[in-house]
Protein backbone atom coordinates (compact mmCIF):
# COMPACT_ATOMS: atom_id res chain seq x y z
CA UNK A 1 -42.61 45.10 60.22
CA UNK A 2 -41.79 41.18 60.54
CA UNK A 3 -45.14 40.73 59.27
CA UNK A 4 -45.04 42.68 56.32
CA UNK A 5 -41.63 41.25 55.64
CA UNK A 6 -43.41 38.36 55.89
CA UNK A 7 -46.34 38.75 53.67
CA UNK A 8 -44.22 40.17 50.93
CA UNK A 9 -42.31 37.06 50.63
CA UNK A 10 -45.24 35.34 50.84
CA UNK A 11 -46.80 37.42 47.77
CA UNK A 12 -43.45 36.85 46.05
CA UNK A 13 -43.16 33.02 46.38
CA UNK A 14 -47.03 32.77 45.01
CA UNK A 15 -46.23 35.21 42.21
CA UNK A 16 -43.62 33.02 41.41
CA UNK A 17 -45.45 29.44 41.54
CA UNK A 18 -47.91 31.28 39.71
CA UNK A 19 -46.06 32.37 36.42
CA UNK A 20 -44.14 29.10 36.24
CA UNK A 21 -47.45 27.17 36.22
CA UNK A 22 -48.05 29.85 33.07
CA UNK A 23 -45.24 28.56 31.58
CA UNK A 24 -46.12 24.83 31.99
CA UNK A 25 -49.18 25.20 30.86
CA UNK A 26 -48.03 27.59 27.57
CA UNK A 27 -45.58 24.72 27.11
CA UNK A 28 -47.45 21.89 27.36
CA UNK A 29 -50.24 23.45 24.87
CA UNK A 30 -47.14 24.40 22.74
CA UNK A 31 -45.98 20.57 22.37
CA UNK A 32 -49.65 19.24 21.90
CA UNK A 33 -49.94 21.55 18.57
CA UNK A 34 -46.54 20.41 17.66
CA UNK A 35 -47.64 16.68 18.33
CA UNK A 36 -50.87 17.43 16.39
CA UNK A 37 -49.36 19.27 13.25
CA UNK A 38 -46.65 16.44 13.04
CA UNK A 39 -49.58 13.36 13.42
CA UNK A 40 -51.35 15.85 10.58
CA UNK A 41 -47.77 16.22 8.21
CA UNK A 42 -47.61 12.02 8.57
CA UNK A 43 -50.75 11.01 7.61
CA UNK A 44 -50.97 14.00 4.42
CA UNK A 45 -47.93 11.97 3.20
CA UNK A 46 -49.73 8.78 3.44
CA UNK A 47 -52.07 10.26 1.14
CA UNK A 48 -49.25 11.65 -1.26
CA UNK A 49 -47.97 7.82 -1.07
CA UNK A 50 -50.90 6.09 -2.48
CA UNK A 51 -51.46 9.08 -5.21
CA UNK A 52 -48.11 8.36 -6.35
CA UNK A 53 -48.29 5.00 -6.33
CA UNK A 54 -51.99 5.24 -8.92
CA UNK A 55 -50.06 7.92 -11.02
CA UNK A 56 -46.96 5.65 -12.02
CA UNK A 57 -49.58 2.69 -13.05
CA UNK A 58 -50.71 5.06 -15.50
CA UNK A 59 -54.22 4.20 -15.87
CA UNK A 60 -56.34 4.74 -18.80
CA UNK A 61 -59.06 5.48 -16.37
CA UNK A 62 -60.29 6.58 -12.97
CA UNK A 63 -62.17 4.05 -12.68
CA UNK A 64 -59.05 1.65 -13.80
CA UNK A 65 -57.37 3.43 -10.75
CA UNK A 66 -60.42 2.58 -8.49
CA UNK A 67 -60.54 -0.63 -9.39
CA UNK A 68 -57.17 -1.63 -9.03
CA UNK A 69 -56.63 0.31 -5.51
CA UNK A 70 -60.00 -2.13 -4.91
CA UNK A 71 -58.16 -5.23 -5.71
CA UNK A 72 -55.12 -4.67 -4.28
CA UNK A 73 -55.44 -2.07 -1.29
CA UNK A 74 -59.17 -2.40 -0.30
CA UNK A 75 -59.13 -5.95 1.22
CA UNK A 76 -56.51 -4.11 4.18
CA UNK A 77 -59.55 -2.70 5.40
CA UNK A 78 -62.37 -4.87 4.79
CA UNK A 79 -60.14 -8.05 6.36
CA UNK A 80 -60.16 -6.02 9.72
CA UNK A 81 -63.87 -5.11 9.62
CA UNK A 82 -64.14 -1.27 9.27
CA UNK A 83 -67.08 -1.18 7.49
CA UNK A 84 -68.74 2.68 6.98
CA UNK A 85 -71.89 0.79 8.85
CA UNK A 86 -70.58 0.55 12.25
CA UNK A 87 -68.24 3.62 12.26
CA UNK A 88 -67.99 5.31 15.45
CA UNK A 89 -68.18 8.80 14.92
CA UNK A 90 -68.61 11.71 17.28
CA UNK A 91 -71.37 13.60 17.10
CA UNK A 92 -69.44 17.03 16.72
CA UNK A 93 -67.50 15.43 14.37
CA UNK A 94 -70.99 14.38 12.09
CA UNK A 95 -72.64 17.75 12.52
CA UNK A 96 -68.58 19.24 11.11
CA UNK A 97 -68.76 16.48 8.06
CA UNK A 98 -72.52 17.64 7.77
CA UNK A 99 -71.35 21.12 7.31
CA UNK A 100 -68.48 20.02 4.62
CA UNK A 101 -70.85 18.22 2.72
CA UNK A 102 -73.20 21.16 2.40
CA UNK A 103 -70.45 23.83 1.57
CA UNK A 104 -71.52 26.04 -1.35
CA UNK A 105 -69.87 25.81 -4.41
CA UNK A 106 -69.65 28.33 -7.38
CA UNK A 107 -68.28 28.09 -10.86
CA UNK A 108 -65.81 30.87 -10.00
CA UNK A 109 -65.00 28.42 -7.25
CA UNK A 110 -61.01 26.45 -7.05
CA UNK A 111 -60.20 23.24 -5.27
CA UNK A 112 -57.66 25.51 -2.88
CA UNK A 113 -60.60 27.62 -2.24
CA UNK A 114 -62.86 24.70 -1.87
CA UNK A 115 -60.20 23.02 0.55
CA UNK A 116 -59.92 26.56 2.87
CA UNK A 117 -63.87 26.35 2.98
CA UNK A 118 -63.86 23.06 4.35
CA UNK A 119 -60.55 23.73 6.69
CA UNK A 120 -62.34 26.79 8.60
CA UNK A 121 -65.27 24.49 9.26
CA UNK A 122 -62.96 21.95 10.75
CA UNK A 123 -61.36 24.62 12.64
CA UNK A 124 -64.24 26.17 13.85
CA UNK A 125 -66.01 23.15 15.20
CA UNK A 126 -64.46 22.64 18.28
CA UNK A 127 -63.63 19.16 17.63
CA UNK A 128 -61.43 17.03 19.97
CA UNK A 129 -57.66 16.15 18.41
CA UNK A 130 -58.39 12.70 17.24
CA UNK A 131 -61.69 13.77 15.50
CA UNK A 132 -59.76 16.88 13.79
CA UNK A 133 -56.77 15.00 12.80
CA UNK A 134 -58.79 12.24 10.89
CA UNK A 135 -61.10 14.71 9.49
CA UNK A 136 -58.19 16.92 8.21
CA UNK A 137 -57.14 13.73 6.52
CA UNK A 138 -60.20 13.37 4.94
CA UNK A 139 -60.32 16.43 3.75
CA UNK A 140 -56.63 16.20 1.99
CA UNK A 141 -57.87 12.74 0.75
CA UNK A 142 -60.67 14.80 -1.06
CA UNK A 143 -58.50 17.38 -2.76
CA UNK A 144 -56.23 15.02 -3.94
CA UNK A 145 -58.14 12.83 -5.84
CA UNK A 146 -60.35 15.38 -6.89
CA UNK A 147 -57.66 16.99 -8.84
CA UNK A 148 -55.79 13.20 -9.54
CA UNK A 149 -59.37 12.77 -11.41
CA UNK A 150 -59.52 15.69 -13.19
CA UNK A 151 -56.33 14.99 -14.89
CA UNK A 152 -57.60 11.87 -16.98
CA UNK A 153 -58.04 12.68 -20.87
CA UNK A 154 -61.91 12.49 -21.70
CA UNK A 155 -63.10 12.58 -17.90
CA UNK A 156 -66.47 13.94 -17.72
CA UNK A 157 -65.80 15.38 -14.20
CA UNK A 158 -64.71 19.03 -16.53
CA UNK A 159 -67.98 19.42 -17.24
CA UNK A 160 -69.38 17.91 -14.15
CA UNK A 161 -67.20 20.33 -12.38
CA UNK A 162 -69.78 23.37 -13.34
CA UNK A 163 -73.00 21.55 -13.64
CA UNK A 164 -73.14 19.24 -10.42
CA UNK A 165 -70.34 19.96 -8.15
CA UNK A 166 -72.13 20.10 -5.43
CA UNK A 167 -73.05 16.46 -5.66
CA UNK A 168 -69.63 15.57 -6.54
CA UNK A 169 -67.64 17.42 -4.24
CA UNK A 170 -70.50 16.00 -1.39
CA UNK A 171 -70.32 13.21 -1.78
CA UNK A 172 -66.12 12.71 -2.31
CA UNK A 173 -65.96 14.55 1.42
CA UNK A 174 -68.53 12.69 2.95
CA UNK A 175 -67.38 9.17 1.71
CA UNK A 176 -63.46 10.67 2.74
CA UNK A 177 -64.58 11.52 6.23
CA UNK A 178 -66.57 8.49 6.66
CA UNK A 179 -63.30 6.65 5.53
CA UNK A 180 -61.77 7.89 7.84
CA UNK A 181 -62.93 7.19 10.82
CA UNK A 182 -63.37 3.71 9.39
CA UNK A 183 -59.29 3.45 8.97
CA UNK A 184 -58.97 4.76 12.69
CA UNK A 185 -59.85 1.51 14.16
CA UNK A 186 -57.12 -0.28 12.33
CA UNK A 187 -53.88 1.42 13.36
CA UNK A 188 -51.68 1.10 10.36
CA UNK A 189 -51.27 -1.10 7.90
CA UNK A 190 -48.83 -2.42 4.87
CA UNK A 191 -49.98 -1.89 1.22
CA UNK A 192 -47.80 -3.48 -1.62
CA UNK A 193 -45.31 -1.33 -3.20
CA UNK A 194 -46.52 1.76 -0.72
CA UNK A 195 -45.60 0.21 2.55
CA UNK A 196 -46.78 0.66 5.91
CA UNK A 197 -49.78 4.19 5.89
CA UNK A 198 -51.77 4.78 8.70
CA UNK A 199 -55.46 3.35 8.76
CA UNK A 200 -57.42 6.71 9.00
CA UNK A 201 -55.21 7.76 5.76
CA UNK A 202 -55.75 4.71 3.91
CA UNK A 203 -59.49 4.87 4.70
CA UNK A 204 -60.03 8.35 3.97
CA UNK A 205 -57.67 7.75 0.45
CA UNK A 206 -60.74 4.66 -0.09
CA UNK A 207 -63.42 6.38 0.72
CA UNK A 208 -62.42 9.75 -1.43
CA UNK A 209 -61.75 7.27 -4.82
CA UNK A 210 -65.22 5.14 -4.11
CA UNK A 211 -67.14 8.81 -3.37
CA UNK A 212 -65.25 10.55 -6.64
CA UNK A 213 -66.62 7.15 -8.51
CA UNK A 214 -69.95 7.34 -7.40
CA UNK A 215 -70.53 11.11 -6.98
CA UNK A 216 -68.42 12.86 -9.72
C-alpha cells in the first residue's frame, strides 16, 4: 500500500511538472508572435512614414518622387554599403521571393488580392522570424507604392496594369525584397523630415520605388 501511495504521488508530481512545462512553452510561443506582430506593426509604419512624407511634396511625377527619395534618402543606405550585390539572403527566403515574383496575375486581379497571394506564400514557406519579418516588409513596401503610383494623373502604369503586370508587379516585389534584406544590415537610420525608420523598411521602401521605376 506504501508503495502505491507512493507511486501515485509520484505520477501526480510528474503530471504536474508536465502541464506547467505546457504552459511555458504555450507562453513563451505566445510572446514570440506578440514580439513578431509588434516588430511587423513598426516597420509597416516606417513604410506609411516615407509614403507620407512623398505625398505632401506633391510631385508632378513618380519619377519626381523617385528621384527626390534618391537624392535625399538613398545615400542612408549606399553610405553604409548595402548594396543588392552582396545581400545575404537565405536560401528559403530566395526560393519564397522566387515564388512572389512568379505569382499569377489576372485582369480581374486587385492589389489586396495581389498582397493575400503573396502573404500565404510568405506564410507557407517556413521561413525563420527575421527572414519573414523583412520579407513581410517588402511586401507592404510593394503595395504601397504600387497604389502611391497609380494615383499620378497621366501614369501609364493604368494601362500597364492589364497589359504587363506581371513584369511590373515582378519586378516591384523582387527589387522590395531584395531591399530589404539590404536595409537589415544597417539597423536604423534618420531620414530628414521622417526621422529615425528601420533599415529593412527603408530598403524595402527603395527598392519598391527603383523596381516600380524600372518595371511598371
Amino acid at each position: 500500500m506504501k508503495n502505491l501511495s507512493l507511486n501515485k504521488i509520484i505520477v501526480t508530481q510528474l503530471q504536474n511538472i508536465v502541464l506547467i512545462s505546457l504552459i511555458s512553452i504555450v507562453l513563451i510561443s505566445c510572446n514570440n508572435e506578440i514580439a513578431l506582430i509588434e516588430e511587423e506593426k513598426e516597420t509597416i509604419t516606417d513604410v506609411e512614414k516615407m509614403i507620407r512624407q512623398l505625398s505632401s511634396e506633391n510631385f508632378a511625377t513618380f519619377e519626381d518622387a523617385v528621384l527626390f527619395f534618391e537624392e535625399n534618402v538613398g545615400y542612408a543606405l549606399t553610405n553604409k554599403s548595402t548594396r543588392s550585390e552582396s545581400v545575404s539572403i537565405s536560401e528559403k527566403a530566395a526560393i519564397a521571393l522566387d515564388r512572389m515574383e512568379n505569382v499569377e496575375v489576372t485582369i480581374e486581379m486587385t492589389l489586396e488580392d495581389y498582397r493575400q497571394e503573396l502573404l500565404a506564400i510568405l506564410y507557407s514557406s517556413n521561413l525563420d522570424a527575421d527572414d519573414e519579418a523583412a520579407l513581410y516588409v517588402g511586401i507592404e513596401a510593394t503595395i504601397a507604392v504600387i497604389e502611391y503610383k497609380r494615383n499620378f494623373p497621366n501614369e501609364s502604369l493604368t494601362t500597364r496594369w492589364f497589359g504587363d503586370a506581371l513584369r511590373c508587379l515582378a519586378g516591384t516585389v523582387g527589387s522590395a525584397g531584395i531591399g530589404s534584406f539590404a536595409g537589415a544590415g544597417v539597423g536604423t537610420v534618420v531620414l530628414p523630415v521622417v526621422g529615425t525608420v528601420s533599415g529593412v523598411a527603408m530598403g524595402a521602401f527603395y527598392g519598391a520605388l527603383v523596381g516600380a521605376a524600372t518595371f511598371c
